[in-house]
Protein backbone atom coordinates (compact mmCIF):
# COMPACT_ATOMS: atom_id res chain seq x y z
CA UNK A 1 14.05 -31.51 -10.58
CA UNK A 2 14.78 -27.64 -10.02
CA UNK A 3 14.07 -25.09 -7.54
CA UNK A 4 11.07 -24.12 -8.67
CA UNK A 5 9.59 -27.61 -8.19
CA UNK A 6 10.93 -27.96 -4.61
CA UNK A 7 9.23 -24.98 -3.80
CA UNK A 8 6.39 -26.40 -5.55
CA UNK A 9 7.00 -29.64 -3.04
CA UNK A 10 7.48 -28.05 0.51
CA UNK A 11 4.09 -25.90 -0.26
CA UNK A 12 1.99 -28.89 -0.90
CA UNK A 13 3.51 -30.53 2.24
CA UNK A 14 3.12 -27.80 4.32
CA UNK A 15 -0.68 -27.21 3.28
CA UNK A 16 -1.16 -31.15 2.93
CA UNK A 17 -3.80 -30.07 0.07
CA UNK A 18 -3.03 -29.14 -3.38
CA UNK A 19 -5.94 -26.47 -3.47
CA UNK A 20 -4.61 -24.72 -0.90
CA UNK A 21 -0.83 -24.65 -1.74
CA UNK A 22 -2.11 -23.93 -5.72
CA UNK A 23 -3.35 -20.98 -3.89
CA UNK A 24 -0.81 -19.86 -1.84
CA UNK A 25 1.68 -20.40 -4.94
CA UNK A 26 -0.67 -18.14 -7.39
CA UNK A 27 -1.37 -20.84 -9.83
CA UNK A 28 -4.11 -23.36 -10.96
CA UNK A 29 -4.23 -26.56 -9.28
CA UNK A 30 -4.65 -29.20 -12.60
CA UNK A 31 -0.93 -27.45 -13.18
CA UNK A 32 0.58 -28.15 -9.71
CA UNK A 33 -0.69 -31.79 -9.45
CA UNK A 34 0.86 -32.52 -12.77
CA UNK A 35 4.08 -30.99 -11.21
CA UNK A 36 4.20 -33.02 -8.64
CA UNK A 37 3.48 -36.28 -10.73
CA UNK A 38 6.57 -35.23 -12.42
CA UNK A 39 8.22 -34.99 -9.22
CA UNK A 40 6.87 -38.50 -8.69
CA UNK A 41 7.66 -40.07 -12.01
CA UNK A 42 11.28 -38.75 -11.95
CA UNK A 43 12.34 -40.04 -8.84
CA UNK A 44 10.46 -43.34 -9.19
CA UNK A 45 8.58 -42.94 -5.87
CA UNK A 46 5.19 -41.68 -4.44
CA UNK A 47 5.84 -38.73 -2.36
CA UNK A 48 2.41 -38.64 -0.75
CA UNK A 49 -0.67 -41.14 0.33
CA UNK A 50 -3.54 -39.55 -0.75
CA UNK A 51 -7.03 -39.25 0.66
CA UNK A 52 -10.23 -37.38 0.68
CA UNK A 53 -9.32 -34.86 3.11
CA UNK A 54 -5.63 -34.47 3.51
CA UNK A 55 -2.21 -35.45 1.83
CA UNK A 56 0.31 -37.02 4.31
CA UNK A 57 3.78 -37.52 3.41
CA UNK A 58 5.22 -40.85 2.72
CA UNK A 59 8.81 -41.89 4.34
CA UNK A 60 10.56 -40.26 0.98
CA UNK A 61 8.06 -37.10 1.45
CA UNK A 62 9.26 -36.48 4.15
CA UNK A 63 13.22 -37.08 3.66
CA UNK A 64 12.63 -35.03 0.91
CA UNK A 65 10.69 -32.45 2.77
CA UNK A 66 13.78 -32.23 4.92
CA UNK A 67 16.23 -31.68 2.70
CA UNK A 68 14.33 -29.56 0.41
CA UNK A 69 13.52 -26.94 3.24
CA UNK A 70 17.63 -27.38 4.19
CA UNK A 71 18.05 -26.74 0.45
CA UNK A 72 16.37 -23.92 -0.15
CA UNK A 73 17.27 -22.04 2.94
CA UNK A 74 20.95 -22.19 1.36
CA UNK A 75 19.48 -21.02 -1.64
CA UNK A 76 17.55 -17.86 0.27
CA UNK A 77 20.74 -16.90 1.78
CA UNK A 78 23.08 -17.25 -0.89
CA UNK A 79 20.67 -14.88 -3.25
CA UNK A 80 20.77 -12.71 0.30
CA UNK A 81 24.50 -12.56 0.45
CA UNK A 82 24.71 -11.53 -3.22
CA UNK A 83 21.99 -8.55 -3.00
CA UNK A 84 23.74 -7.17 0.21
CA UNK A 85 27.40 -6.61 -1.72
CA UNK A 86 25.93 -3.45 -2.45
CA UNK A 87 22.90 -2.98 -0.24
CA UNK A 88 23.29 -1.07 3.29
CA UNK A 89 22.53 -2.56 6.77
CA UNK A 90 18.47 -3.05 6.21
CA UNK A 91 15.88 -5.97 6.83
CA UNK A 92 14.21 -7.98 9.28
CA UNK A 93 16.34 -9.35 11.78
CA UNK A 94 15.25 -12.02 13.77
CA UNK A 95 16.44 -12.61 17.48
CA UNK A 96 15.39 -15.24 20.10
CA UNK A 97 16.09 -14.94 23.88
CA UNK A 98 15.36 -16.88 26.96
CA UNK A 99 12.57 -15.13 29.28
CA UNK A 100 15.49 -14.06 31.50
CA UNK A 101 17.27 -12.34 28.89
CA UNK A 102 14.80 -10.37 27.56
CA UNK A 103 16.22 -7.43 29.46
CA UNK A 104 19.44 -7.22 27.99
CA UNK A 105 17.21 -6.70 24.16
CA UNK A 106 15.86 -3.20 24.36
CA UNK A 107 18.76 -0.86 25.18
CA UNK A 108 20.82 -2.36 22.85
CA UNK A 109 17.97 -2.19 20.12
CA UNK A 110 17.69 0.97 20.97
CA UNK A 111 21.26 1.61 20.25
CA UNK A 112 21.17 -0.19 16.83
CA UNK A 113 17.95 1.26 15.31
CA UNK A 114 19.95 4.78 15.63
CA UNK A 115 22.61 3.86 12.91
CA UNK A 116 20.84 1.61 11.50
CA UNK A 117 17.09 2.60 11.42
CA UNK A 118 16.74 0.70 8.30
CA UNK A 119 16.57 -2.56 10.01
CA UNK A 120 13.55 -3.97 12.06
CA UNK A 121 13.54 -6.89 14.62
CA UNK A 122 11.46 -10.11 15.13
CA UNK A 123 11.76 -11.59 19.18
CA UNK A 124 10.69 -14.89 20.15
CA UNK A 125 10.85 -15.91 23.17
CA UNK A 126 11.35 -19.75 24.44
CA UNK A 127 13.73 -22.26 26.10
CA UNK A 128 17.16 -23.44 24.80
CA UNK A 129 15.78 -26.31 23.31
CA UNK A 130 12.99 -24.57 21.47
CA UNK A 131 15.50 -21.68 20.12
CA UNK A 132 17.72 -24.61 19.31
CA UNK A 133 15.31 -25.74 16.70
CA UNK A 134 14.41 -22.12 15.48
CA UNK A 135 18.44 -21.34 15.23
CA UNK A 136 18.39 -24.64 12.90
CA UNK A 137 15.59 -24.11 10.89
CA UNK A 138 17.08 -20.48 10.38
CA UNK A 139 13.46 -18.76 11.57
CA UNK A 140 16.33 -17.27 13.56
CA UNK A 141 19.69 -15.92 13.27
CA UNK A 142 20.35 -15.38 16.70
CA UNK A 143 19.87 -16.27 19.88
CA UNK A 144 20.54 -14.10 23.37
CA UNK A 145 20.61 -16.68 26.11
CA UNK A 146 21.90 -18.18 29.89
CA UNK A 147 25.43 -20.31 29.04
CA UNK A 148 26.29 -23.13 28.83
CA UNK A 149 23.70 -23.06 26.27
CA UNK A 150 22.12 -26.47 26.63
CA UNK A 151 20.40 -27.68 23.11
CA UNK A 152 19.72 -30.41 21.16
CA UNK A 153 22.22 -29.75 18.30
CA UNK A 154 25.34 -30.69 18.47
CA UNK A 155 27.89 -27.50 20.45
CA UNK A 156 30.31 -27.45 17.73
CA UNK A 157 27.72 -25.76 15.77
CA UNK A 158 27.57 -23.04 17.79
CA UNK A 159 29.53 -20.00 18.20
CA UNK A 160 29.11 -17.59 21.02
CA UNK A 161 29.88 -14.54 21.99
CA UNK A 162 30.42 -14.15 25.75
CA UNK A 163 28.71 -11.07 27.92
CA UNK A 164 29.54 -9.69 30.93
CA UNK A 165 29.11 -11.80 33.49
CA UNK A 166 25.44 -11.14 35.33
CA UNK A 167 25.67 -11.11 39.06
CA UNK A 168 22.50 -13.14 41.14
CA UNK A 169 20.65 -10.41 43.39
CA UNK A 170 17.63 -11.04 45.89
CA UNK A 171 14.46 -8.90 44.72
CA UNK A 172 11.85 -8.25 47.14
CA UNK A 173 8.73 -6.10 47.73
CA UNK A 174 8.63 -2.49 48.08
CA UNK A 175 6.82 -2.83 50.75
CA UNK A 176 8.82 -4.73 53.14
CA UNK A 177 9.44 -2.29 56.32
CA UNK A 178 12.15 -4.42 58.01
CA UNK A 179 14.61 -4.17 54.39
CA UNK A 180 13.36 -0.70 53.26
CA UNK A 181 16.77 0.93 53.98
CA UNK A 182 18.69 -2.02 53.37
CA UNK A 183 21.26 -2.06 49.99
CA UNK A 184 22.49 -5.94 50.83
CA UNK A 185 21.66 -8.74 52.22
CA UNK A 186 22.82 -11.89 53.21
CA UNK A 187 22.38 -15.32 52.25
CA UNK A 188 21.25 -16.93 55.06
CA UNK A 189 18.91 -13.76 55.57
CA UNK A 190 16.25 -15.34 53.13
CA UNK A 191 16.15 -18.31 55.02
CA UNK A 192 12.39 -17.94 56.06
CA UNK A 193 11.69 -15.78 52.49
CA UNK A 194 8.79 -17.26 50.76
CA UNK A 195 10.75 -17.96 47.55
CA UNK A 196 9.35 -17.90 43.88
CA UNK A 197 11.91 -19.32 41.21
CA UNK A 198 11.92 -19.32 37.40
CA UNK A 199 11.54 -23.31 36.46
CA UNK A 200 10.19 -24.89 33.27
CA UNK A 201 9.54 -28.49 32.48
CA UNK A 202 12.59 -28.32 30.70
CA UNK A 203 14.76 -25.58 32.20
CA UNK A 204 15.76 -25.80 35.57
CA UNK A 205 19.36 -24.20 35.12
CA UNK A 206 18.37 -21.22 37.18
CA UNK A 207 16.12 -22.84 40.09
CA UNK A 208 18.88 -25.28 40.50
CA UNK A 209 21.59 -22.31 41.09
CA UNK A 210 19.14 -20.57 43.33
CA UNK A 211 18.40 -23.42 45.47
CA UNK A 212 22.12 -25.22 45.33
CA UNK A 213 23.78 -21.50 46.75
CA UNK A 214 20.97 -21.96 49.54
CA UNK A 215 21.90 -25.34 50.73
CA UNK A 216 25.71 -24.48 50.34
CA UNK A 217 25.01 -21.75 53.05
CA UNK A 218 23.74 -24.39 54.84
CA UNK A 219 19.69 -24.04 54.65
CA UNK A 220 16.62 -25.15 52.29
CA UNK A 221 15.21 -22.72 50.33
CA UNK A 222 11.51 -22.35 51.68
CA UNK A 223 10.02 -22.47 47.51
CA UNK A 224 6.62 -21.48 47.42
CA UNK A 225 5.91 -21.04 43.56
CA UNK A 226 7.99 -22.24 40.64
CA UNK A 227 7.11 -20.56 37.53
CA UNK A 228 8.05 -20.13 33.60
CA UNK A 229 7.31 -16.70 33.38
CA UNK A 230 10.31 -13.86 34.28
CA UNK A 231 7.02 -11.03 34.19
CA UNK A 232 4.16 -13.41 36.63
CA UNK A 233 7.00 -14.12 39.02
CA UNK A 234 7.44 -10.19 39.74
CA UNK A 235 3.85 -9.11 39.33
CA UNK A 236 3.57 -11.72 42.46
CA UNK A 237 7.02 -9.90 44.11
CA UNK A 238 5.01 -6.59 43.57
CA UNK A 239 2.17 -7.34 45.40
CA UNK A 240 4.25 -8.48 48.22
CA UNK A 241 4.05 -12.28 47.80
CA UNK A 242 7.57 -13.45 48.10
CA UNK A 243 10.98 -12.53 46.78
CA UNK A 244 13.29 -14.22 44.12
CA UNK A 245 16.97 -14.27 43.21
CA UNK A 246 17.35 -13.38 39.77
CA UNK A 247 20.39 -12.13 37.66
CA UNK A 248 20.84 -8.32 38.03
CA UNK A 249 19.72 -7.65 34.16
CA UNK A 250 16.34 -9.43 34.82
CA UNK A 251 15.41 -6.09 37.27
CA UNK A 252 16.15 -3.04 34.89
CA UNK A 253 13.00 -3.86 33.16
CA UNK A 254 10.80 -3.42 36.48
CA UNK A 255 10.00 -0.11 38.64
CA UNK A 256 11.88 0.07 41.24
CA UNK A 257 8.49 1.77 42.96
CA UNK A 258 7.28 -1.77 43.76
CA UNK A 259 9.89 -3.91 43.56
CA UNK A 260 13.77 -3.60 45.41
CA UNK A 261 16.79 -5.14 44.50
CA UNK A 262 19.67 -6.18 47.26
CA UNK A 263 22.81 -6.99 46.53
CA UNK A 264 24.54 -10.11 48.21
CA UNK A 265 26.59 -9.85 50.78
CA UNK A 266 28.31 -13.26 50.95
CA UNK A 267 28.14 -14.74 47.80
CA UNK A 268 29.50 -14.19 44.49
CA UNK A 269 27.56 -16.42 41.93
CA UNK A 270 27.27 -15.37 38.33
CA UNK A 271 25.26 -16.10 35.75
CA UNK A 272 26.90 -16.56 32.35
CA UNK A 273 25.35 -14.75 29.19
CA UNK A 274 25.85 -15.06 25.28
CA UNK A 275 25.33 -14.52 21.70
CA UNK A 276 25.01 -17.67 20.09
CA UNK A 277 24.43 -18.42 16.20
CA UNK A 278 24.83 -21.27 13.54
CA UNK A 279 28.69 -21.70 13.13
CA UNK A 280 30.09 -20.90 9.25
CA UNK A 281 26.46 -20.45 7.96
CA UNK A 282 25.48 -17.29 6.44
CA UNK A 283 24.80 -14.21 8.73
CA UNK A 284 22.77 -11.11 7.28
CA UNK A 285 24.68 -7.73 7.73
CA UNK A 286 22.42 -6.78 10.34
CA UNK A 287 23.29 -9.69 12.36
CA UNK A 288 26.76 -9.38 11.97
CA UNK A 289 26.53 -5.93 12.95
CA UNK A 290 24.14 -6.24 15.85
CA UNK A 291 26.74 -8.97 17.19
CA UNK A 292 29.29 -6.36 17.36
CA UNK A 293 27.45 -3.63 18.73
CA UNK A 294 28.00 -5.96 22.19
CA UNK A 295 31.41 -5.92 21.37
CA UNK A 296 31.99 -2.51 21.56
């Protein structure tokens, strides 16, 4: 079995029809099924149940389907690495970030694409379990997110590149009169602040530092929305719903016409930031050099 038969393999099993991976591979279908009865025949088992409608893996389809994908990743990047001996800093480069790092992206994109406007970008955005996968499967090659960065994979896969540490502010409406001179605040200020904090079902890092800096001041947070969403939670700010306590970075992306951030006064929690990517696996240029460009 070669290369070009894997390929062959992970199409079909992606499609789960051989018409439609025939297509997507620019060949005739009587010639793909006969590949993969080769396939079959060579390794002495069936690779897929077959039915009318659909082909679904079998247990050894699907360890195959594993390893081939694994497999020809390596091969991708290896052909990559060879190519960019003599190539500049050019490509798609593809970055994932927690919704509350978003912010810290476009200034420093901004800063790349000048010496290197040869490169473009691909964001997703997700939690640290969903980037986990992505950072795995290699759809990405890095990821901008809150530490400790809390994934499925195992940490000594990891590397990371610490930022600055981001300091927690309160944000609140523009149009609160009683604050409208104020540049600080204290803690036990927001007591009676309707409170909106950034929670997922499976990230509650952030709500839990919010709320556990309340009750160490000695009060309950009065919560009155928990949301996924870094953008709903300040549309709801704007209009004067409630305030939050976000990480300083989360504001620069918001006008400060409708929104006002306050320092705190009495309490000095940070939130920890990084560049994290697949340990002693193949980085692109671009990656390698957008991982520095924090550096400097």
């Amino acid at each position: 079995m070669d290369i070009r038969q894997l390929k062959y393999f992970t199409t079909i099993a992606q499609e789960g029809q051989i018409t439609r991976a025939a297509k997507l591979l620019n060949m005739e279908q009587p010639p793909l099924s006969r590949q993969l009865k080769q396939m079959e025949d060579e390794l002495g088992v069936k690779l897929f149940e077959r039915n009318r409608m659909r082909l679904k893996l079998t247990d050894a389809g699907k360890l195959l389907q594993e390893k081939s994908e694994l497999l020809l990743l390596q091969f991708d990047e290896a052909l990559n690495a060879v190519r960019e001996v003599d190539e500049g800093v050019r490509g798609v480069l593809s970055i994932g970030s927690v919704v509350s790092c978003i912010s810290l992206l476009p200034k420093q994109i901004e800063q790349f694409r000048h010496r290197y406007p040869e490169v473009t970008f691909k964001i997703s955005e997700g939690d640290h379990t969903f980037l986990g996968e992505q950072l795995e499967k290699r759809t990405l090659e890095l990821i901008i997110a809150r530490l400790p960065f809390e994934a499925q994979t195992y940490p000594q896969q990891f590397s990371i590149l610490p930022l600055p540490s981001d300091p927690f502010v309160v944000v609140i409406p523009s149009s609160w009169e009683p604050y409208r001179n104020d540049k600080s605040i204290s803690m036990k200020s927001i007591v009676n602040f309707p409170l909106l904090t950034l929670k997922t079902d499976r990230t509650k890092r952030m709500h839990n530092q919010v709320v556990n800096e309340c009750r160490r001041h000695g009060f309950e947070p009065n919560i009155i929305c928990e949301c996924s969403s870094v953008a709903i939670i300040m549309s709801l700010i704007a209009v004067g719903i409630g305030a939050t306590v976000f990480p300083k970075s989360v504001i620069s992306s918001f006008p400060s016409t409708v929104v006002r951030m306050l320092d705190i006064e009495d309490a000095d929690f940070q939130s920890e930031v990084g560049i994290i990517w697949l340990k002693d696996r193949y980085l692109s240029k671009s990656a390698q050099h957008f991982i520095d460009s924090f550096r400097n």
